[in-house]
N, C-alpha and C. Protein backbone atom coordinates (compact mmCIF):
# COMPACT_ATOMS: atom_id res chain seq x y z
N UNK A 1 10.63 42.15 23.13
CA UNK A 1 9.98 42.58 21.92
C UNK A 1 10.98 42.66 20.77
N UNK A 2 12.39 43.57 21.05
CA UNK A 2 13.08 43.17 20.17
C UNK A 2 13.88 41.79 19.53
N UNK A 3 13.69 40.73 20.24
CA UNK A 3 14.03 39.49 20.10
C UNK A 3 12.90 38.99 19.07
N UNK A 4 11.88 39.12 19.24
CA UNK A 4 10.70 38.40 18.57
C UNK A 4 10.67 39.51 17.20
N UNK A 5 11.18 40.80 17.24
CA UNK A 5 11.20 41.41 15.90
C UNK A 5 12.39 40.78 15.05
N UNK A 6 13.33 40.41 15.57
CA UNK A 6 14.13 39.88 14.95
C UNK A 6 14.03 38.38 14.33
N UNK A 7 13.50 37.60 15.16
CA UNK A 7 13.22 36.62 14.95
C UNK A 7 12.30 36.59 13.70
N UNK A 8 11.07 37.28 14.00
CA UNK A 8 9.97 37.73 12.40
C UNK A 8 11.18 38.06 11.14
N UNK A 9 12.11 38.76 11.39
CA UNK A 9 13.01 39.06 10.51
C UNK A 9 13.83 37.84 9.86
N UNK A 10 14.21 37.44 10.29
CA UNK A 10 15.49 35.96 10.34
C UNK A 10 14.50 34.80 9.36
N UNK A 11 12.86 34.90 9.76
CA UNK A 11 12.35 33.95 9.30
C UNK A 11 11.67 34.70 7.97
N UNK A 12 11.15 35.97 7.49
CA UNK A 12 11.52 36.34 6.31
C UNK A 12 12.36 36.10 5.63
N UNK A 13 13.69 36.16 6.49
CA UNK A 13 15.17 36.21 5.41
C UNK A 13 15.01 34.87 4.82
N UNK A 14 15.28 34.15 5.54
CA UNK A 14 15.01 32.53 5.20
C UNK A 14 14.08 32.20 4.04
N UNK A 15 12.54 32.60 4.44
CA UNK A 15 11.79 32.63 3.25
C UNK A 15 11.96 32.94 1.99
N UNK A 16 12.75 34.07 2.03
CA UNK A 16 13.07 34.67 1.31
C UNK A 16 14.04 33.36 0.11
N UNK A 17 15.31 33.40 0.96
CA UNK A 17 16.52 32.28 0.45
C UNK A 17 15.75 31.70 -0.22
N UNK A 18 14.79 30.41 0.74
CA UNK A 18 14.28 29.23 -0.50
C UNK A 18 13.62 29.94 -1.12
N UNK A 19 12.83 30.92 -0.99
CA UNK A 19 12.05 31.42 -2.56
C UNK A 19 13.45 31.43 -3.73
N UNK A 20 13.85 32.10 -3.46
CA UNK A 20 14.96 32.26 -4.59
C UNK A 20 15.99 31.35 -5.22
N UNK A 21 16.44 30.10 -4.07
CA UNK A 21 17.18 29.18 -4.87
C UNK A 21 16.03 28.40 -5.19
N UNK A 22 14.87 28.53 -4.78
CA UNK A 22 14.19 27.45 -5.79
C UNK A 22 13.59 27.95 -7.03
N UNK A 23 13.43 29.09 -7.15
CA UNK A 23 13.34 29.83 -8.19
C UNK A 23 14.23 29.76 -9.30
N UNK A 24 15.76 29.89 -8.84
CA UNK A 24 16.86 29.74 -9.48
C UNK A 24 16.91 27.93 -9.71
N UNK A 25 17.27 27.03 -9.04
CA UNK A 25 17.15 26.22 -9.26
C UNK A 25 16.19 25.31 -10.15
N UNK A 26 15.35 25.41 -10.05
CA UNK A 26 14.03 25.14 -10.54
C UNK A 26 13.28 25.60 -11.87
N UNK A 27 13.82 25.84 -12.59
CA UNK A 27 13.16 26.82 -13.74
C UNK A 27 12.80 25.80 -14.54
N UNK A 28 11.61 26.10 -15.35
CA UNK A 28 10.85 25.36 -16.05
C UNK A 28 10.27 23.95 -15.09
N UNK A 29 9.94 23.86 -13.93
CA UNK A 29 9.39 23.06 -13.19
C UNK A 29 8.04 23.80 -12.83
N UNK A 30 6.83 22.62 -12.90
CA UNK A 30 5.47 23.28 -12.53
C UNK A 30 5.56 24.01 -11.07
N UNK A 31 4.59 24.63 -11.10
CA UNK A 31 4.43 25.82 -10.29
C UNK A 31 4.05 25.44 -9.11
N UNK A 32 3.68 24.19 -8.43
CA UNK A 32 3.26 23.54 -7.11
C UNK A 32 4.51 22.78 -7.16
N UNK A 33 5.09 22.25 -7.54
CA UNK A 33 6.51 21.68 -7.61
C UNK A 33 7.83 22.64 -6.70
N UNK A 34 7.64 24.05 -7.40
CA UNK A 34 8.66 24.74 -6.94
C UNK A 34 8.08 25.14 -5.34
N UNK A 35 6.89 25.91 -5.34
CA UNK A 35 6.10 26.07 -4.30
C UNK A 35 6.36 24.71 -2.91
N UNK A 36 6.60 23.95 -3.67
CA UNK A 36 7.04 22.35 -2.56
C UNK A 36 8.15 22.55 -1.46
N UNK A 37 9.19 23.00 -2.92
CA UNK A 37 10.88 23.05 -2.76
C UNK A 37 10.63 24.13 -1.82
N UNK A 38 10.37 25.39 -2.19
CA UNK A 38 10.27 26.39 -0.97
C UNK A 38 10.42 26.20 0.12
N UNK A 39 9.27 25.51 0.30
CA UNK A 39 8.66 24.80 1.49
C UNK A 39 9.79 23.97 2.52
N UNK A 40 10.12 22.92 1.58
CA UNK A 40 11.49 21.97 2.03
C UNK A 40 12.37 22.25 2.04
N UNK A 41 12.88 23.56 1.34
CA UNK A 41 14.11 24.53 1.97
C UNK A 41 13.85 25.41 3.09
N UNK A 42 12.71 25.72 3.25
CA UNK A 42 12.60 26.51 4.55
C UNK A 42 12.91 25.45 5.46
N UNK A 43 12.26 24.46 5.39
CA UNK A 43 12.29 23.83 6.39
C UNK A 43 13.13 22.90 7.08
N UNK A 44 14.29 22.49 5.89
CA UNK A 44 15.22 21.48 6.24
C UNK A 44 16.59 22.00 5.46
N UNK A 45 16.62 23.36 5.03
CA UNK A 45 18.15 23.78 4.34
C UNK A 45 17.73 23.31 3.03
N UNK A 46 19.14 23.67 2.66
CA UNK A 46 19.87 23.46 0.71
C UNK A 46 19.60 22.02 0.66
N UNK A 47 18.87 21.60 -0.59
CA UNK A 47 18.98 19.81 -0.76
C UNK A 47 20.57 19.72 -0.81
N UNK A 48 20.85 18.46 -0.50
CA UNK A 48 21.68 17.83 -0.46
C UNK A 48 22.32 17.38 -1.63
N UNK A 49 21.76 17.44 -3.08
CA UNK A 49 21.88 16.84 -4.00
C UNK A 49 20.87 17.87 -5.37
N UNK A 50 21.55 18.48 -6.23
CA UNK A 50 20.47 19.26 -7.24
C UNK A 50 20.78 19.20 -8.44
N UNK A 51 18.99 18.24 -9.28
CA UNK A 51 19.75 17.97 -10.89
C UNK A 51 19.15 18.72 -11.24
N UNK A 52 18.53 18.87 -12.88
CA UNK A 52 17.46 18.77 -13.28
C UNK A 52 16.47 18.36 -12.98
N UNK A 53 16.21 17.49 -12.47
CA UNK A 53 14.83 16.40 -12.32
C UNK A 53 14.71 16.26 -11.00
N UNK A 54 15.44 16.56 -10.43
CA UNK A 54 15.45 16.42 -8.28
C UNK A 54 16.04 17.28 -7.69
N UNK A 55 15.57 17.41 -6.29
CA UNK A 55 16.33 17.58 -5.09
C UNK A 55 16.49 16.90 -4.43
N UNK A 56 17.21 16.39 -3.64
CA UNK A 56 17.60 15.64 -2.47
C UNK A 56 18.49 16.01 -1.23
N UNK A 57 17.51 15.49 0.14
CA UNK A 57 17.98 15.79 1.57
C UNK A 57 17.82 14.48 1.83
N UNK A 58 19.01 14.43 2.72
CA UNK A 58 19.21 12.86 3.46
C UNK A 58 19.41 13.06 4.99
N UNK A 59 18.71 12.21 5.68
CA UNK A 59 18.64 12.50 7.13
C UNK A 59 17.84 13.47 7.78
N UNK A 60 16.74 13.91 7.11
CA UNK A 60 16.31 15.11 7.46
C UNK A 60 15.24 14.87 8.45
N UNK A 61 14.65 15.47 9.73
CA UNK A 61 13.64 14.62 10.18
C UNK A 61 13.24 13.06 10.35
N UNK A 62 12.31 13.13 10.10
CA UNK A 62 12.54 12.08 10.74
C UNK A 62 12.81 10.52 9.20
N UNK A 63 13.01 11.58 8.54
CA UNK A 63 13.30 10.70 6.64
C UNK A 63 15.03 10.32 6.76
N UNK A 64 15.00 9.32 6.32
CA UNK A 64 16.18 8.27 5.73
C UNK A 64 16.50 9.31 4.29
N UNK A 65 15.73 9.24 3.46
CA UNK A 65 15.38 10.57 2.46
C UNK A 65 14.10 10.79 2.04
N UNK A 66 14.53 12.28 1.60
CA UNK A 66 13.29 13.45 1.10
C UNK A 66 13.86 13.75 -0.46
N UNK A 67 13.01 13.21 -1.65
CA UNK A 67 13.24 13.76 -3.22
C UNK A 67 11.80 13.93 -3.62
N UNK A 68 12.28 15.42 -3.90
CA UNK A 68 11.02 16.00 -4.68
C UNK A 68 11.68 16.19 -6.30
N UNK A 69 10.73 15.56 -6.67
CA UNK A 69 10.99 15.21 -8.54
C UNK A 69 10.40 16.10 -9.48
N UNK A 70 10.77 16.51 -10.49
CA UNK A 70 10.12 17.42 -11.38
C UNK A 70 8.74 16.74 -11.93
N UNK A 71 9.19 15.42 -12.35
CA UNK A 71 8.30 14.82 -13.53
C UNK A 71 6.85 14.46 -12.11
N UNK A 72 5.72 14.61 -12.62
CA UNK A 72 4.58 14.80 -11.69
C UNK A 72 3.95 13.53 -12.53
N UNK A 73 4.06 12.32 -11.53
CA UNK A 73 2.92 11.31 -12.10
C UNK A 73 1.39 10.73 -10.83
N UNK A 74 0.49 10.98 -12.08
CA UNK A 74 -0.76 11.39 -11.43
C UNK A 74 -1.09 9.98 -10.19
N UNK A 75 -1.63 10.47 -9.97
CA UNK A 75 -2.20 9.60 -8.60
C UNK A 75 -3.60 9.87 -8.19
N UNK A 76 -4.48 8.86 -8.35
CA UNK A 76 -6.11 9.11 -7.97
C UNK A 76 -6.55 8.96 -6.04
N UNK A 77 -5.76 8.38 -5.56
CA UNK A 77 -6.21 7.80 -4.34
C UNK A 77 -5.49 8.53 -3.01
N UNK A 78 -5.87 9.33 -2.61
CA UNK A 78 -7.34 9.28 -2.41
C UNK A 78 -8.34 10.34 -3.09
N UNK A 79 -7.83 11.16 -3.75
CA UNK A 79 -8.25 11.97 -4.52
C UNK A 79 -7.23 12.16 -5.89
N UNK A 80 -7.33 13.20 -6.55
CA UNK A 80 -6.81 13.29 -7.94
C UNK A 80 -5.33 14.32 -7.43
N UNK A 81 -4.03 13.68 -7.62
CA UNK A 81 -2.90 14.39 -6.55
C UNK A 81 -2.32 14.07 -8.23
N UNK A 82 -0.77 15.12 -7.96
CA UNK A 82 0.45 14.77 -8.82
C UNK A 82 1.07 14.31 -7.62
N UNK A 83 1.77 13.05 -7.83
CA UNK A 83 3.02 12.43 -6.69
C UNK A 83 4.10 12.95 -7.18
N UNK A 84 4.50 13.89 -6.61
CA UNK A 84 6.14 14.27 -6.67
C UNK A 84 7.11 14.38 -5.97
N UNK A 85 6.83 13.86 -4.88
CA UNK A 85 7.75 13.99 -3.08
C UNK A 85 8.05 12.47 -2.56
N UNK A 86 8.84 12.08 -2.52
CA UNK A 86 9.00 10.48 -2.14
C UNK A 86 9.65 11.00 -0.63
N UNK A 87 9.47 10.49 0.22
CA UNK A 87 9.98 10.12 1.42
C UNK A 87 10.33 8.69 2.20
N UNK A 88 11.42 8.94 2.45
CA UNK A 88 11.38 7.01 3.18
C UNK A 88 12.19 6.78 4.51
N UNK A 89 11.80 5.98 5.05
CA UNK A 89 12.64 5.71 6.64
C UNK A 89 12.90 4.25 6.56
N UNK A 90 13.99 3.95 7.43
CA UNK A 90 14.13 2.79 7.84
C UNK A 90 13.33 2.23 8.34
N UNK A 91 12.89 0.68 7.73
CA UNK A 91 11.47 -0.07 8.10
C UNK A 91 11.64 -1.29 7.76
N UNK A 92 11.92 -2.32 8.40
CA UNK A 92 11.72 -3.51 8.19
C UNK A 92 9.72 -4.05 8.02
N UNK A 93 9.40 -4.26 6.69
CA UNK A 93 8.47 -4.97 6.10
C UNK A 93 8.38 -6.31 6.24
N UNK A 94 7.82 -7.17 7.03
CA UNK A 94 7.48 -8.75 7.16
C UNK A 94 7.10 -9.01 5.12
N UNK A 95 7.70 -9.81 5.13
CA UNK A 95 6.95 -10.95 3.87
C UNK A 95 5.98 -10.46 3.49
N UNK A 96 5.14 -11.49 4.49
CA UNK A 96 3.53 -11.33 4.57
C UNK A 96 3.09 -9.89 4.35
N UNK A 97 3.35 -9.00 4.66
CA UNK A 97 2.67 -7.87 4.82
C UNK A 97 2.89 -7.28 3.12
N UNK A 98 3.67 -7.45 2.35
CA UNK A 98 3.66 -6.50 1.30
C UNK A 98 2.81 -6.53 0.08
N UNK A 99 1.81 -7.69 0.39
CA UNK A 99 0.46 -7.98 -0.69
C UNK A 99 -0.69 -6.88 0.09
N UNK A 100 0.09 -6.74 1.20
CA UNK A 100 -0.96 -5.87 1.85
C UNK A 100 -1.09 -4.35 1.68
N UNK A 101 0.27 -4.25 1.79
CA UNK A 101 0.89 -2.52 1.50
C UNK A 101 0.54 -2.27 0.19
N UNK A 102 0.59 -3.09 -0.74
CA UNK A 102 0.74 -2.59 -2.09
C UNK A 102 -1.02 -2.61 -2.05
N UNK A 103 -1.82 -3.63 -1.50
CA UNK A 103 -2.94 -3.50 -2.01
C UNK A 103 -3.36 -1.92 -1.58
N UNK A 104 -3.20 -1.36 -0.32
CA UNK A 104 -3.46 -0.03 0.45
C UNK A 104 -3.22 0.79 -0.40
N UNK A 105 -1.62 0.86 -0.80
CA UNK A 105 -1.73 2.04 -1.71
C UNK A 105 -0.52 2.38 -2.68
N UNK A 106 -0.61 1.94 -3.72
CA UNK A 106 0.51 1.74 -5.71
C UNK A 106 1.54 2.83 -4.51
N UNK A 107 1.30 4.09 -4.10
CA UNK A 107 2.55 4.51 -3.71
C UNK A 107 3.63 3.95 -2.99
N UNK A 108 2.95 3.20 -2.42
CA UNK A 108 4.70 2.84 -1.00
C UNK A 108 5.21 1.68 -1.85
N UNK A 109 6.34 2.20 -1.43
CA UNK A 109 7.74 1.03 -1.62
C UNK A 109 8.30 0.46 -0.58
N UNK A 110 7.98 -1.15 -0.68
CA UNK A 110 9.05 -1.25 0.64
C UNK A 110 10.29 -2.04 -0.39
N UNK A 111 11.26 -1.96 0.51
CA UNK A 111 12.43 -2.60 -0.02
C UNK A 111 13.00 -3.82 1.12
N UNK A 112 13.20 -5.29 1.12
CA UNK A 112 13.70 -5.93 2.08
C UNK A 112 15.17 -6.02 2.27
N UNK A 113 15.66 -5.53 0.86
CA UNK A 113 16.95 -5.46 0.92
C UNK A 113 17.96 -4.36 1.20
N UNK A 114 17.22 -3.04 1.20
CA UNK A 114 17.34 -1.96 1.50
C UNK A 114 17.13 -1.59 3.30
N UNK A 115 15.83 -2.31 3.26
CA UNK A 115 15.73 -2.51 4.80
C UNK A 115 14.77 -0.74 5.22
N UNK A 116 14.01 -0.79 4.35
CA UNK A 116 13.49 0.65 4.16
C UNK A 116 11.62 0.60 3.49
N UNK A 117 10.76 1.82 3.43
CA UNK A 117 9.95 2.18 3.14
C UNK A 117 9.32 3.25 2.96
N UNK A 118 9.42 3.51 1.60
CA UNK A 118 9.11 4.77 0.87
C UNK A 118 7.32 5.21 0.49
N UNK A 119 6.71 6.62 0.28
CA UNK A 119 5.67 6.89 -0.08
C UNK A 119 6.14 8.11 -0.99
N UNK A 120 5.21 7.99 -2.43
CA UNK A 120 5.19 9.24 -2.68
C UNK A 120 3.97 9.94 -3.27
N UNK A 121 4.05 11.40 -3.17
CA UNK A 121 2.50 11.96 -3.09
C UNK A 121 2.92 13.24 -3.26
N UNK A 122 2.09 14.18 -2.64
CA UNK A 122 1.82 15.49 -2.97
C UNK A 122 2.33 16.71 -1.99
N UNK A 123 2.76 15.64 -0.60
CA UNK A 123 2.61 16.85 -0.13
C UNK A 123 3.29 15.89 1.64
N UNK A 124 4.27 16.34 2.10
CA UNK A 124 5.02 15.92 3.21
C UNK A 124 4.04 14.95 4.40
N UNK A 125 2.92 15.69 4.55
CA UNK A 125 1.53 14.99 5.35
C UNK A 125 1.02 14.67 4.96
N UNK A 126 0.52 14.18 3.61
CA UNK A 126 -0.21 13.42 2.81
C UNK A 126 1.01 12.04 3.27
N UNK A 127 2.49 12.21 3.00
CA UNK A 127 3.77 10.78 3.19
C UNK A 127 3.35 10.29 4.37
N UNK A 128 3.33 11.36 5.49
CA UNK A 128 2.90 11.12 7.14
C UNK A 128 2.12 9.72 7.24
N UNK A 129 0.76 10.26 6.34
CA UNK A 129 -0.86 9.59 6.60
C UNK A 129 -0.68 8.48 6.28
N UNK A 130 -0.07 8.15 4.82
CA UNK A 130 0.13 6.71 4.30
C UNK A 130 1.25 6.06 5.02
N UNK A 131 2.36 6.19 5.46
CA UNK A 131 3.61 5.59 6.47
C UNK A 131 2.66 5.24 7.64
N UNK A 132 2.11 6.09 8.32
CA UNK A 132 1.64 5.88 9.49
C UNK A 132 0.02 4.51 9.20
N UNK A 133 -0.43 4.89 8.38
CA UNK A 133 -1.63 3.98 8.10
C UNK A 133 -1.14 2.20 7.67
N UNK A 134 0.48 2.45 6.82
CA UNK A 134 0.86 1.45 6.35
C UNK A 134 1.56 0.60 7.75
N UNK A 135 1.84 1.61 8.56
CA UNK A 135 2.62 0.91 10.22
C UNK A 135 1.54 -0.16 10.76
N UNK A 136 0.34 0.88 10.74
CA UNK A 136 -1.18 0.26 11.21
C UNK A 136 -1.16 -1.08 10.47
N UNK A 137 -1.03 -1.34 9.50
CA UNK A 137 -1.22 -2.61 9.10
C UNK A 137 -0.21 -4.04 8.72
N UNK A 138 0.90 -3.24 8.84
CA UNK A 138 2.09 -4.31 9.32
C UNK A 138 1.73 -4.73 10.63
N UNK A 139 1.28 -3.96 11.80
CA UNK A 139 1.28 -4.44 13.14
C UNK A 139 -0.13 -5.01 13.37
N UNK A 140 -1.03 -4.91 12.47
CA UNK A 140 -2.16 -5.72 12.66
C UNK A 140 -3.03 -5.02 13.25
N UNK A 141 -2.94 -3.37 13.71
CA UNK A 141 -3.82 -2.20 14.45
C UNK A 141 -4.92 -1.58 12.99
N UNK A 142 -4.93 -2.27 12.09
CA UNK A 142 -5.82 -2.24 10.56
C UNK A 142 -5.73 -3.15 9.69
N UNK A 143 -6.70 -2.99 8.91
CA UNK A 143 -6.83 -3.91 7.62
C UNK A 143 -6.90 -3.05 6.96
N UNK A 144 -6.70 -3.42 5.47
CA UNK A 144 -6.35 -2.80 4.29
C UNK A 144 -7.61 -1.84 4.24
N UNK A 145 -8.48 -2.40 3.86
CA UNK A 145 -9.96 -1.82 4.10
C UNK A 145 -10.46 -0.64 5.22
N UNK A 146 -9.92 -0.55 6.53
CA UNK A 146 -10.05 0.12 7.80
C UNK A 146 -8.86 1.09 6.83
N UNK A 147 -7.77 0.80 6.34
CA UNK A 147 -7.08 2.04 6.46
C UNK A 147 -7.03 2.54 5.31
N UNK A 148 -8.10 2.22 4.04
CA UNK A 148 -8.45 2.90 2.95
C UNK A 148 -9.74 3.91 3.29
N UNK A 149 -10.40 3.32 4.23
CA UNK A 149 -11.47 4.06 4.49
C UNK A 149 -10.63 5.54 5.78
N UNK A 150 -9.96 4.83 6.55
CA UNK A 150 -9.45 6.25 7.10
C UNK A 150 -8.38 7.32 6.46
N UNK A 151 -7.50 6.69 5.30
CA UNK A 151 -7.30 7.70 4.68
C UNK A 151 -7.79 8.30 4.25
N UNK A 152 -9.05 8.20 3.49
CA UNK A 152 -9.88 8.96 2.76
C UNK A 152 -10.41 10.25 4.14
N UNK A 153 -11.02 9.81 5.01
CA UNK A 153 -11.60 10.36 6.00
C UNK A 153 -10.64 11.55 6.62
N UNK A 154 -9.30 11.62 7.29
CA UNK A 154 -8.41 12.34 7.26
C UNK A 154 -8.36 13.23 6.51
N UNK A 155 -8.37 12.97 4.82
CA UNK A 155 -8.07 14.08 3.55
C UNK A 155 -9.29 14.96 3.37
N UNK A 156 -10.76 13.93 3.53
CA UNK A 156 -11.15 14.95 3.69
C UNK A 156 -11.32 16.21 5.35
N UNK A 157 -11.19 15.45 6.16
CA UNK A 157 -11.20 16.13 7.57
C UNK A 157 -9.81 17.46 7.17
N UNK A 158 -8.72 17.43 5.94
CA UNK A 158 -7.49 17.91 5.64
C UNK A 158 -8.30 18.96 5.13
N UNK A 159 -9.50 19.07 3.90
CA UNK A 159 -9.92 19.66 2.70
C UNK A 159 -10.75 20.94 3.65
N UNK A 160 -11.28 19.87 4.91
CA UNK A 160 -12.38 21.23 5.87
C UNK A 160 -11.79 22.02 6.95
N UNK A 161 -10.15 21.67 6.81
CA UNK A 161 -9.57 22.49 7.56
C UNK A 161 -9.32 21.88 9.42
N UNK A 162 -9.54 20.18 9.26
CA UNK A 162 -9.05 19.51 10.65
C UNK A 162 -7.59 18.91 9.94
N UNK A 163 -7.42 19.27 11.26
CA UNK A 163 -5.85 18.56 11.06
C UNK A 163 -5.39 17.23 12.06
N UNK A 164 -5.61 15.95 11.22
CA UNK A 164 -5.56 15.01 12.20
C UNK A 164 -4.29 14.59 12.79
N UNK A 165 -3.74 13.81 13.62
CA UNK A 165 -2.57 13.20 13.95
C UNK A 165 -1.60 13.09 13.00
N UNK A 166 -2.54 11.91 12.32
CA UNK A 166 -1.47 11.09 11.25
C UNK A 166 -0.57 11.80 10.24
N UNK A 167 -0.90 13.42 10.27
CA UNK A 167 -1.01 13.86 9.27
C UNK A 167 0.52 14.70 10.02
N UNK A 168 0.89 14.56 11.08
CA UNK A 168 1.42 15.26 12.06
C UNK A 168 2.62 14.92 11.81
N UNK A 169 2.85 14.23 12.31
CA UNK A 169 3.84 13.30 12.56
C UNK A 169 4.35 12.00 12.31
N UNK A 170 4.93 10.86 12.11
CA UNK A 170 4.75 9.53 12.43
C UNK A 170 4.81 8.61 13.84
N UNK A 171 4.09 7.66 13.88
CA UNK A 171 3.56 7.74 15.10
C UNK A 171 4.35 6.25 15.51
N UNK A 172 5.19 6.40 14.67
CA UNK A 172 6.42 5.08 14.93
C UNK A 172 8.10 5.96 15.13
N UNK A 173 9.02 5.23 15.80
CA UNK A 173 10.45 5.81 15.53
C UNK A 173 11.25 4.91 14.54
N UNK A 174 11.63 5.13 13.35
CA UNK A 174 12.26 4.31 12.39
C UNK A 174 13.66 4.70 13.09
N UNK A 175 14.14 3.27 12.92
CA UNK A 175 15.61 3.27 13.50
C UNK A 175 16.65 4.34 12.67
N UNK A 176 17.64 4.89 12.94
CA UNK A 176 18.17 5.76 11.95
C UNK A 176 19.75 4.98 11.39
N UNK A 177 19.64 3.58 11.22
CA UNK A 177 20.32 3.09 10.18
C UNK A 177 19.80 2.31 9.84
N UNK A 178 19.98 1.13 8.19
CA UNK A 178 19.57 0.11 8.23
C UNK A 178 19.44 -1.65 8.57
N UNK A 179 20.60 -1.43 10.32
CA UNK A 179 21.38 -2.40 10.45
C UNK A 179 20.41 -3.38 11.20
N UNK A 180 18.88 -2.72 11.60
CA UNK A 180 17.99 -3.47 12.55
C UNK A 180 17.11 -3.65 11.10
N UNK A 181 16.75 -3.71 10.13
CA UNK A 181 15.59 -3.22 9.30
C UNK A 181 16.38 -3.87 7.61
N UNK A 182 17.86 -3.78 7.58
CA UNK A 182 17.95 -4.31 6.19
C UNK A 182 17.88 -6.00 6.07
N UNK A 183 17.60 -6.57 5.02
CA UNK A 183 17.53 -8.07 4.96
C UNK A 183 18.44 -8.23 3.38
N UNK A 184 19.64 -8.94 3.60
CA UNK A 184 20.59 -9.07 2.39
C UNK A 184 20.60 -10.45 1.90
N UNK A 185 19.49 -11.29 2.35
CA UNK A 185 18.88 -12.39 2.03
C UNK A 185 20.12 -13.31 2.10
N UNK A 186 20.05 -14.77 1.77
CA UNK A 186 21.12 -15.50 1.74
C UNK A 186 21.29 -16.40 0.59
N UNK A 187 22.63 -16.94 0.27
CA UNK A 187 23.37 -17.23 -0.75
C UNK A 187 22.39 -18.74 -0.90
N UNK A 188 22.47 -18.67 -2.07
CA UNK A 188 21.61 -19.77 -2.31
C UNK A 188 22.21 -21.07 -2.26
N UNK A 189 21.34 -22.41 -1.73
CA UNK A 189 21.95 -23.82 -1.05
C UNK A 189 22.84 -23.77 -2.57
N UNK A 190 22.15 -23.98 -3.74
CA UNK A 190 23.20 -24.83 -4.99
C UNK A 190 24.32 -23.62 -5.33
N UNK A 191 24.47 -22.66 -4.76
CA UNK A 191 25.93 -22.02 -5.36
C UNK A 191 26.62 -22.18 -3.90
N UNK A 192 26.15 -22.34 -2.52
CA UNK A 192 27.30 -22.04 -1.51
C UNK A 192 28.09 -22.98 -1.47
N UNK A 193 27.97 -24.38 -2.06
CA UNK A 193 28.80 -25.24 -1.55
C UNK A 193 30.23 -24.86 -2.73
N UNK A 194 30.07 -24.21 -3.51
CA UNK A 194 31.39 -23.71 -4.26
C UNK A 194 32.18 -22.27 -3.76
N UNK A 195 31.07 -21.94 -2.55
CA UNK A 195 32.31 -21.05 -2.09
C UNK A 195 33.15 -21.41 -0.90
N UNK A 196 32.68 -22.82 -0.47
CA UNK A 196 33.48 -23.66 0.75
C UNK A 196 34.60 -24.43 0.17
């Protein structure tokens, strides 16, 4: 009993901390913004990195990185969100697939040269739903269409208080460098023959 009182204690204290450096940190940032940071300091420590305009954690979970941004730009899909949380993992994106990603959803970024793939949104499981929906359709387990209609379905199953999978976890392991996943493309035929 006294272990578990302490423990209730330890995780106040904590609460406590990120309330306050994000408080301190954070001033003049909207009020679901800081409420975020809280959140992502409870849960993963001090960002790694603190301007004005960001925080940043690298390596955290199962993220390559986590930046939550001051400036809030709106986002309709699947409902009416401010995107202010980018998250990204190591992800090799096929070609083919990125007329696809982008059609799914303006948030994700993939990068081929980076060797990576980013979402940003509102809220850590909102990143989950779209990474995991966007996996679905690199591997051909959805179409753009199947996984516009199940995002929606999820957010609202989110709004009535179910909490689905996708929303959980990611349901892939992104490698944790970019040495399987980056593409640094190659030197083009009319300049290589001047570096031989």
């Amino acid at each position: 009993m006294a272990l578990q009182q302490v423990s209730k204690e330890r995780s106040r204290s904590i609460q406590k901390e990120a309330t306050v450096m994000a408080d301190e940190s954070l001033a003049g940032w909207p009020i679901e913004s800081k409420a975020l940071a809280t959140a992502l300091i409870k849960k993963y420590g001090a960002p790694a990195e603190s301007t004005a305009h960001q925080l940043a954690w690298y390596g955290n979970g199962p993220w390559k990185r986590t930046v939550l941004y001051k400036e809030e730009v709106p986002h309709n899909f699947p409902m009416k969100h401010k995107a202010v949380l980018e998250q990204a993992v190591h992800y090799k994106v096929p070609v083919a697939k990125f007329g696809e990603l982008a059609e799914y959803d303006g948030a994700i970024t993939a990068s081929r040269l980076l060797g990576e793939i980013s979402v940003r949104s509102e809220s850590e499981d909102s990143n989950l739903l779209t990474l995991n929906l966007a996996h679905d359709i690199v591997t051909g387990e959805r179409t753009v269409q199947q996984a516009l209609a199940y995002h929606a379905q999820v957010i609202r199953g989110k709004m009535t208080g179910e909490r689905g999978a996708y929303l959980e976890k990611l349901k892939f392991t992104p490698p944790k460098t970019s040495a399987e996943t980056a593409d640094p493309g190659e030197v083009a035929p009319l300049i290589r023959h001047m570096a031989e």
